[in-house]
Structures are given as C-alpha cells and as structure tokens.
N, C-alpha and C. Protein backbone atom coordinates (compact mmCIF):
# COMPACT_ATOMS: atom_id res chain seq x y z
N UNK A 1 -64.39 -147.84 25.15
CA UNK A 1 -64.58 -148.99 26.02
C UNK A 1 -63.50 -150.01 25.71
N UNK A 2 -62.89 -150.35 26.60
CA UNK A 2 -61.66 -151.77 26.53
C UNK A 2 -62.50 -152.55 26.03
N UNK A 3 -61.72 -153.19 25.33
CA UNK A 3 -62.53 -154.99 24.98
C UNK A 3 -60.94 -155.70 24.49
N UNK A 4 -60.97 -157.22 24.82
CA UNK A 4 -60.23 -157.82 24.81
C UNK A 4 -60.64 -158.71 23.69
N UNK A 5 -60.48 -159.79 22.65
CA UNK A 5 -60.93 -160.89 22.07
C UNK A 5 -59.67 -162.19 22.29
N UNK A 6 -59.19 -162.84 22.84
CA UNK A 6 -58.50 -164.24 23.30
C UNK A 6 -59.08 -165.27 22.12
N UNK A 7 -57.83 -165.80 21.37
CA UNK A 7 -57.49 -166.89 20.20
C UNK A 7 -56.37 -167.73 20.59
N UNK A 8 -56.58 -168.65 19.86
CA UNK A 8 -55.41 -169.51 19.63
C UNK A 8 -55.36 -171.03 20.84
N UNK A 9 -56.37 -170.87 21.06
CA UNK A 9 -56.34 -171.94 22.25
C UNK A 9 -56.81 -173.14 21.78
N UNK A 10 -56.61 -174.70 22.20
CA UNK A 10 -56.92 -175.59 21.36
C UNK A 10 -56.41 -176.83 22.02
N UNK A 11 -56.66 -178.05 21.47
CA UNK A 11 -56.12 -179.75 22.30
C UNK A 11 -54.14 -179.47 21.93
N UNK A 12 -53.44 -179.60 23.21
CA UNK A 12 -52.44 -179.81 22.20
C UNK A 12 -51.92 -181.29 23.49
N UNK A 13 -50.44 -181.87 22.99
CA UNK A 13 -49.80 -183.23 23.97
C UNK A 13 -49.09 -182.71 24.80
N UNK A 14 -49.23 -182.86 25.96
CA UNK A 14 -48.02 -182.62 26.62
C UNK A 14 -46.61 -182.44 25.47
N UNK A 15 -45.76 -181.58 26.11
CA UNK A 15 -44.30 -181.08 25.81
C UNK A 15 -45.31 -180.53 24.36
N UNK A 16 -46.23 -179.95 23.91
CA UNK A 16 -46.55 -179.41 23.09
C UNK A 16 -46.48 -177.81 23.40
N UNK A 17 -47.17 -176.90 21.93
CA UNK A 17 -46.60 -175.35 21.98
C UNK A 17 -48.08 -174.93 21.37
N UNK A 18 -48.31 -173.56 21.80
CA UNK A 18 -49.34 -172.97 21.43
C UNK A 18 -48.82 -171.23 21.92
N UNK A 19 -49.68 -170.74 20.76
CA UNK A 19 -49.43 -169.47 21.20
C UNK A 19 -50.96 -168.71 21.10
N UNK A 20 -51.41 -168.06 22.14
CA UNK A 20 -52.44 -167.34 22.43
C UNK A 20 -51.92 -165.90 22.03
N UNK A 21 -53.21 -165.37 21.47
CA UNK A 21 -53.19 -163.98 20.84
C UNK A 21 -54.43 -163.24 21.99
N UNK A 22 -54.29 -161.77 22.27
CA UNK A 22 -55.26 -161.24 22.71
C UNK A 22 -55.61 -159.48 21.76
N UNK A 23 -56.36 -159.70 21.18
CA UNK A 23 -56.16 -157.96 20.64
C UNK A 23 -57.79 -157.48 20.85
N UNK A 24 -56.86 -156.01 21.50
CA UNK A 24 -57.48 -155.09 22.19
C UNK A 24 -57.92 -153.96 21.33
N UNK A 25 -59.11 -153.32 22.01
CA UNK A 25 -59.58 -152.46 20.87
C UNK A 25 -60.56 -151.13 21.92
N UNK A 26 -60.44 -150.08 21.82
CA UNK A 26 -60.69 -149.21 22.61
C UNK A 26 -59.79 -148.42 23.15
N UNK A 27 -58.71 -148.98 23.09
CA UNK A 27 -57.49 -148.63 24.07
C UNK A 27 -56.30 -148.77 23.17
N UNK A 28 -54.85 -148.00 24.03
CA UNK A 28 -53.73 -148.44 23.12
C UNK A 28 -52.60 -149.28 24.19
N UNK A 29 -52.25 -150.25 24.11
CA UNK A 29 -51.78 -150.70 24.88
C UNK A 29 -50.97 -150.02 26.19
N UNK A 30 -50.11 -149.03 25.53
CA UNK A 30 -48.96 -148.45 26.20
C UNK A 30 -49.41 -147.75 27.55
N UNK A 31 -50.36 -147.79 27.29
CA UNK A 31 -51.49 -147.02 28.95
C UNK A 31 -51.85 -147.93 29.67
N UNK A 32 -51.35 -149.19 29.43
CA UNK A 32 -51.96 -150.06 30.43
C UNK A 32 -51.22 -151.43 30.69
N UNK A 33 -51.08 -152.02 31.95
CA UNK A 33 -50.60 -153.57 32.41
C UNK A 33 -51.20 -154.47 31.38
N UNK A 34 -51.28 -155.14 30.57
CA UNK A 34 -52.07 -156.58 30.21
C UNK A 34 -51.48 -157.66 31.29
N UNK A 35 -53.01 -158.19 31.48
CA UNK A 35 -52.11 -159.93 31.84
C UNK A 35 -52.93 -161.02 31.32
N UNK A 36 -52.15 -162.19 31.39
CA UNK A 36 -53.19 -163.31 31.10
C UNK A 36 -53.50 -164.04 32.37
N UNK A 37 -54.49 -164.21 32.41
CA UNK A 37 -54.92 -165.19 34.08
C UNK A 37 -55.29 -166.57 33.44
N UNK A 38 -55.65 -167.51 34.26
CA UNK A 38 -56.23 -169.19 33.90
C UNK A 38 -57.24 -169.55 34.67
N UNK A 39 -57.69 -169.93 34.36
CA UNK A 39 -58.57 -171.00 35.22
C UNK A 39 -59.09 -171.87 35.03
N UNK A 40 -58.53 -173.10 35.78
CA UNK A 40 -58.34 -174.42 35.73
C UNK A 40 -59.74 -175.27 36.05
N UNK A 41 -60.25 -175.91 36.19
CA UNK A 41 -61.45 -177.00 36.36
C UNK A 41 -61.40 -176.85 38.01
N UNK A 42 -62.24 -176.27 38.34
CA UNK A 42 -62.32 -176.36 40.01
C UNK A 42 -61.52 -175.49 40.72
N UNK A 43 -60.62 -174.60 39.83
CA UNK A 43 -59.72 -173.67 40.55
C UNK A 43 -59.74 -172.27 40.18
N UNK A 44 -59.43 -171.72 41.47
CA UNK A 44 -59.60 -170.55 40.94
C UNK A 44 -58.67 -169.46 40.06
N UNK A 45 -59.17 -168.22 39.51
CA UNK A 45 -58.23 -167.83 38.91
C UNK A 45 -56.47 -167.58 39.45
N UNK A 46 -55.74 -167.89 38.08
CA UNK A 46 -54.72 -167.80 38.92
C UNK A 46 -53.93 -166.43 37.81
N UNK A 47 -53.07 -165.34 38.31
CA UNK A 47 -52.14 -164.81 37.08
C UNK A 47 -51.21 -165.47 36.52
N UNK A 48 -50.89 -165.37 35.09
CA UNK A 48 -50.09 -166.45 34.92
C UNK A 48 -48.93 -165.47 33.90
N UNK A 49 -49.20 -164.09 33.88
CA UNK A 49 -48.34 -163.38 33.01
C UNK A 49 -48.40 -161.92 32.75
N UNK A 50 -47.47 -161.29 32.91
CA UNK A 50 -48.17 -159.83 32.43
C UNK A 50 -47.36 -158.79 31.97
N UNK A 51 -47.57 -157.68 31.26
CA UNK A 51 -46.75 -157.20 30.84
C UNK A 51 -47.22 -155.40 30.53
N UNK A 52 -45.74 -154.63 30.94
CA UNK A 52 -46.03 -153.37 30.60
C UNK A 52 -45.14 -153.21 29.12
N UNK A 53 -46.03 -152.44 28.50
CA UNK A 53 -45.25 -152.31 26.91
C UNK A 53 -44.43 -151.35 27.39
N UNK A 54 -44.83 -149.96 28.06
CA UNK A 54 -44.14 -148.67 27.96
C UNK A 54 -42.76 -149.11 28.54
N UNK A 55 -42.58 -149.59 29.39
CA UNK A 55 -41.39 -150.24 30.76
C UNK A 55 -40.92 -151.19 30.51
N UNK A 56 -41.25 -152.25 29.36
CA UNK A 56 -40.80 -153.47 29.03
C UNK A 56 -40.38 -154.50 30.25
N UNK A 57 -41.28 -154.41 30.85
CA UNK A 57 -41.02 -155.25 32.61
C UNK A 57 -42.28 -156.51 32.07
N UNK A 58 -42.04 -157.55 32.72
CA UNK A 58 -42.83 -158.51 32.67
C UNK A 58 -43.25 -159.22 34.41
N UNK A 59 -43.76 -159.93 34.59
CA UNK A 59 -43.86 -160.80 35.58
C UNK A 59 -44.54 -162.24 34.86
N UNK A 60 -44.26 -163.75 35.57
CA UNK A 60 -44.24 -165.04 35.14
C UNK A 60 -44.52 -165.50 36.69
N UNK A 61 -45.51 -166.12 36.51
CA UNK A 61 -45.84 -166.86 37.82
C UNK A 61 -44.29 -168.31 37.68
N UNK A 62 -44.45 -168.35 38.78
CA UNK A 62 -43.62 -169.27 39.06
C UNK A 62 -44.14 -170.75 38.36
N UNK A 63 -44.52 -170.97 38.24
CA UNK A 63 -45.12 -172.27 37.60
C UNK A 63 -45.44 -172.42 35.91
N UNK A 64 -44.81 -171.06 35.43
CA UNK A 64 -45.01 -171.12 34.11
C UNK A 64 -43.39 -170.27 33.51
N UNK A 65 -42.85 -170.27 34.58
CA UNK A 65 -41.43 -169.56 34.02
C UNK A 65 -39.91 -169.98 33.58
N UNK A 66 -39.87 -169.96 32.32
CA UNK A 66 -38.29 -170.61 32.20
C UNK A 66 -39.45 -171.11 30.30
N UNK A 67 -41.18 -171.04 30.62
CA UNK A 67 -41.93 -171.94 29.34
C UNK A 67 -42.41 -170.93 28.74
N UNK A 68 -43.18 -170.26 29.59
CA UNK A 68 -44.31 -169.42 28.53
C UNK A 68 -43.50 -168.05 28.49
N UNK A 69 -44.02 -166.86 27.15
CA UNK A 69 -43.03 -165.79 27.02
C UNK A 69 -44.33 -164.80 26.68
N UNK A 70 -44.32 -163.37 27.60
CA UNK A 70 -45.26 -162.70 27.06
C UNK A 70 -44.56 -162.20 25.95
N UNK A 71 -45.44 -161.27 24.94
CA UNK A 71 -44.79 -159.89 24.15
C UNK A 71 -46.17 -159.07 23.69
N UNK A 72 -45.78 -157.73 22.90
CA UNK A 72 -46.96 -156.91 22.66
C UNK A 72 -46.58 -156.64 21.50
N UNK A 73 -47.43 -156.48 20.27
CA UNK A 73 -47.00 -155.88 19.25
C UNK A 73 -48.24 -154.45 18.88
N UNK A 74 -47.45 -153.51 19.53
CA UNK A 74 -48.08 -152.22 19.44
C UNK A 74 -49.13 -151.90 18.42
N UNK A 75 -48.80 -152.20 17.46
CA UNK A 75 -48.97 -151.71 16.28
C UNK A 75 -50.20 -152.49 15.70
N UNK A 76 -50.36 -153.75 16.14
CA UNK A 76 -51.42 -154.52 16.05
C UNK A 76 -52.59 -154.66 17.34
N UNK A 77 -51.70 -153.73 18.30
CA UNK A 77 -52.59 -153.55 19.71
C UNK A 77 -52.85 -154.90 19.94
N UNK A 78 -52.32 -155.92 19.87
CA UNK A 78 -52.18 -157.38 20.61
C UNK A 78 -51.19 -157.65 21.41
N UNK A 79 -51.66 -158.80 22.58
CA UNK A 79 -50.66 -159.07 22.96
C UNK A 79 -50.68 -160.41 23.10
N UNK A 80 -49.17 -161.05 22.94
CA UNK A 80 -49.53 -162.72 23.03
C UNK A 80 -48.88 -163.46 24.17
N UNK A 81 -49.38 -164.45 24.28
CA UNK A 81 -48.61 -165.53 25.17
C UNK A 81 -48.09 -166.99 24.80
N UNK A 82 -46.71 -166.81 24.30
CA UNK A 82 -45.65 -168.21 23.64
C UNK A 82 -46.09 -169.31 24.74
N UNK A 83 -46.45 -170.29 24.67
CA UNK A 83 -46.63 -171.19 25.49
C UNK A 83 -45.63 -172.54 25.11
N UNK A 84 -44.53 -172.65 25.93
CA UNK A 84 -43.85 -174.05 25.01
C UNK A 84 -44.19 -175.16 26.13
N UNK A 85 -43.58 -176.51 25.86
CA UNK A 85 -43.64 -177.26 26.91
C UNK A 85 -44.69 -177.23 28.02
N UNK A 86 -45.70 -177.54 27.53
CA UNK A 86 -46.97 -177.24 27.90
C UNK A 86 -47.31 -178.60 28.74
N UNK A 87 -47.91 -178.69 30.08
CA UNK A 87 -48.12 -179.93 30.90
C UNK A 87 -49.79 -179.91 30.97
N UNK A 88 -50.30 -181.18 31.30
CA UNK A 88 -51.19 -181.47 31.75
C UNK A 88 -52.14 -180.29 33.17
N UNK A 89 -51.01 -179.21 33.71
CA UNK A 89 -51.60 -178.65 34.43
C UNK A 89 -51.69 -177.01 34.29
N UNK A 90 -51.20 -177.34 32.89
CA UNK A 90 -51.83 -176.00 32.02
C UNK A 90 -52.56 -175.70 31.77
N UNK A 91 -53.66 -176.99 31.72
CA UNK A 91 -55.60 -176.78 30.76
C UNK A 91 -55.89 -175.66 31.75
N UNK A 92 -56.94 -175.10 30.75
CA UNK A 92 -57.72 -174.60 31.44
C UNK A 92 -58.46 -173.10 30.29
N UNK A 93 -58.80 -172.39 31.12
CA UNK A 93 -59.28 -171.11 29.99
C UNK A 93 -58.52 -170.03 30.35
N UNK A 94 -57.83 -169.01 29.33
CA UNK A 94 -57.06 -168.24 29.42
C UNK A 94 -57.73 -166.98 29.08
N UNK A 95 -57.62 -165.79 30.03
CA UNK A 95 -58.53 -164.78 29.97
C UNK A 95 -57.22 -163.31 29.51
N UNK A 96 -57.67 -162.78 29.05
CA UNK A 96 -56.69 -161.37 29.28
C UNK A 96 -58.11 -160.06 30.02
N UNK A 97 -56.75 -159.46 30.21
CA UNK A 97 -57.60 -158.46 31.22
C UNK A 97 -56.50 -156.89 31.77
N UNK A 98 -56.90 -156.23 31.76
CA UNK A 98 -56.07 -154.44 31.35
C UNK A 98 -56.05 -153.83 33.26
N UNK A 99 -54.84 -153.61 33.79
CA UNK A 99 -54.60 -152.73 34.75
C UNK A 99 -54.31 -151.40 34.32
N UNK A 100 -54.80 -150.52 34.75
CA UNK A 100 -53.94 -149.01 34.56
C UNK A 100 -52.54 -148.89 34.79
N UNK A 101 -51.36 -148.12 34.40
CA UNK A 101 -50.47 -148.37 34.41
C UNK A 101 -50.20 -147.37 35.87
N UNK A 102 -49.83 -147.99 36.89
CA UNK A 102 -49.24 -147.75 38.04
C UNK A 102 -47.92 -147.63 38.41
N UNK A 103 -46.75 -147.53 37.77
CA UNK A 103 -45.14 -147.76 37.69
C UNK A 103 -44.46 -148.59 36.63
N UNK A 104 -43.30 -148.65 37.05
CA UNK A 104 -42.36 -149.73 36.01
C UNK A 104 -42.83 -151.20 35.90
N UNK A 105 -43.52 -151.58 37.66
CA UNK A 105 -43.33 -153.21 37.86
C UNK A 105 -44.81 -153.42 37.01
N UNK A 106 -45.09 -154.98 36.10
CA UNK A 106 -46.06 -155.63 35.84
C UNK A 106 -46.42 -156.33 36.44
N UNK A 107 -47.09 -155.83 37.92
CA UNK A 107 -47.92 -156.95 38.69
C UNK A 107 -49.07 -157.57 38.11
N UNK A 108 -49.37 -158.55 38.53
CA UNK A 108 -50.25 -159.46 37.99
C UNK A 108 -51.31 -159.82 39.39
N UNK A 109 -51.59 -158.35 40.02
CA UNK A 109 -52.72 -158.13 40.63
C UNK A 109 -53.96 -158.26 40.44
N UNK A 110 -54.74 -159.15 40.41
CA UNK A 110 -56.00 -159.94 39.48
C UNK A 110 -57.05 -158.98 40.24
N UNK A 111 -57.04 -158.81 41.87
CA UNK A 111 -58.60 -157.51 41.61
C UNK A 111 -58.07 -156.15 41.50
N UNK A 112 -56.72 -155.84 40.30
CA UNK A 112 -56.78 -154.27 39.61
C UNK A 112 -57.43 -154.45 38.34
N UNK A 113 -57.60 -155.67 38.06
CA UNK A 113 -57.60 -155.93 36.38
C UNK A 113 -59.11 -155.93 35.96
N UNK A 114 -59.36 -155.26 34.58
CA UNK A 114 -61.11 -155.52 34.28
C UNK A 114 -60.57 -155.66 33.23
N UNK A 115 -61.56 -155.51 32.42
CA UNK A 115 -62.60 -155.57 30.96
C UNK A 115 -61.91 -156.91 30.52
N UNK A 116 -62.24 -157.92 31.14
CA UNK A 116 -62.14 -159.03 30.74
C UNK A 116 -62.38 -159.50 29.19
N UNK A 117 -61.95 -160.41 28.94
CA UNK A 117 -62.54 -161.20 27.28
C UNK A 117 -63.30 -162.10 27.81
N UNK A 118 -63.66 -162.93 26.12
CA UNK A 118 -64.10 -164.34 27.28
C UNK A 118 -63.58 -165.57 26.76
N UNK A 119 -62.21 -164.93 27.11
CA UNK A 119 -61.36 -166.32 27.29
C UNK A 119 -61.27 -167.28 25.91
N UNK A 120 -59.98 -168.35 26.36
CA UNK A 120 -60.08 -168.84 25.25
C UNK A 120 -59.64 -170.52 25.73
N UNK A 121 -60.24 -171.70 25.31
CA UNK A 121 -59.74 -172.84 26.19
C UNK A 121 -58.43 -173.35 26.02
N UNK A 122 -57.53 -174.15 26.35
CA UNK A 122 -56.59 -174.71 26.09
C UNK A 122 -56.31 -176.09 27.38
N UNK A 123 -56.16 -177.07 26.23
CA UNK A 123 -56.71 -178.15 26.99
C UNK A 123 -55.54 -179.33 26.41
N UNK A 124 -53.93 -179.66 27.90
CA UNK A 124 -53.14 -180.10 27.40
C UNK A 124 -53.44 -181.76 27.89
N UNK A 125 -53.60 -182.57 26.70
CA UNK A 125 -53.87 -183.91 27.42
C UNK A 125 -53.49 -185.12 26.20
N UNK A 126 -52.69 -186.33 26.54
CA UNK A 126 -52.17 -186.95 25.52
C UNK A 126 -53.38 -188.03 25.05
C-alpha cells in the first residue's frame, strides 16, 4: 500500500526558506510521478510540483518557478520540496501524492494522483 508522511512545514517571514520532506513507504519511487499540491484557505487544490526520478523531468507551476526546487533521494525513498523566497501566498497545506509513471513528462495532473498524506501546514506571514 502507498503511504506518503509530509514534514517540515512551519511559520516562516516572507523572503523566508523551508524545505518540506515527503517519504514514501510501500512503493519505490522510480515507478511513479510524485507531486506536491497546496491548498490555500478557501482555495482549491492547486499542483505546485512534480517529479519523475526515472526521467529526471520535473514540472513547476508557474507561480512557484525560478523559487521552489523539487528532488528525490532514492535511497531514502523521499522526496523534497526547497522552498526559497517564500510569499504570503504560499500558506497553505502541502500534500504529496503518487501518479503511475505514464512517459518522460511530470505532469502534475491532480485527478491521476492518490494515496495522499495528510499534509503538512506552512504558513508564510510577517
């Protein structure tokens, strides 16, 4: 059975850094998309990152790209999300969640994705 566990989330200031951990257990990464999704106070989920280990392809929503950096470390079957320069419209709860691996590209197709975690908060406010 997939299972996800999501860490590292916490108050940080604007232009602040956090890095979210997700490690997976049931599974080995390389068989599957990870992504991280959000969801904000009143909004709905959005993808915000994702990544194939086998293909080393990523995708970055537009609103988090140039800041946040996925990576996977196989070997620990985690995967994290570098968060730098972090704004006020970052809060929110950060979920990871496993696609089957379908090709090279890491879409961040939110109804392929299950076995959710449960999330972890991150809440950017000065």
């Amino acid at each position: 059975q997939l299972q996800f566990v999501e860490s590292g989330g916490g108050l940080v200031q604007p232009g602040g850094s956090l890095r979210l951990s997700c490690a997976a257990s049931g599974f080995t990464l390389d068989h599957y998309v990870i992504g991280w999704f959000r969801q904000a106070p009143g909004k709905e989920h959005e993808g915000v990152s994702c990544i194939s280990s086998t293909y080393g392809t990523t995708y970055y929503a537009d609103s988090v790209k140039g800041r946040f950096t996925i990576s996977t470390d196989n070997a620990k079957n985690t995967v994290y999300l570098q968060m730098n320069s972090l704004k006020p419209e970052d809060t929110g709860i950060y979920y990871c969640a496993a696609d089957r691996l379908r090709g090279p590209q890491a879409a961040c197709v939110m109804p392929r994705f299950g076995s959710w975690g449960q999330g972890t908060q991150v809440t950017v406010s000065s």
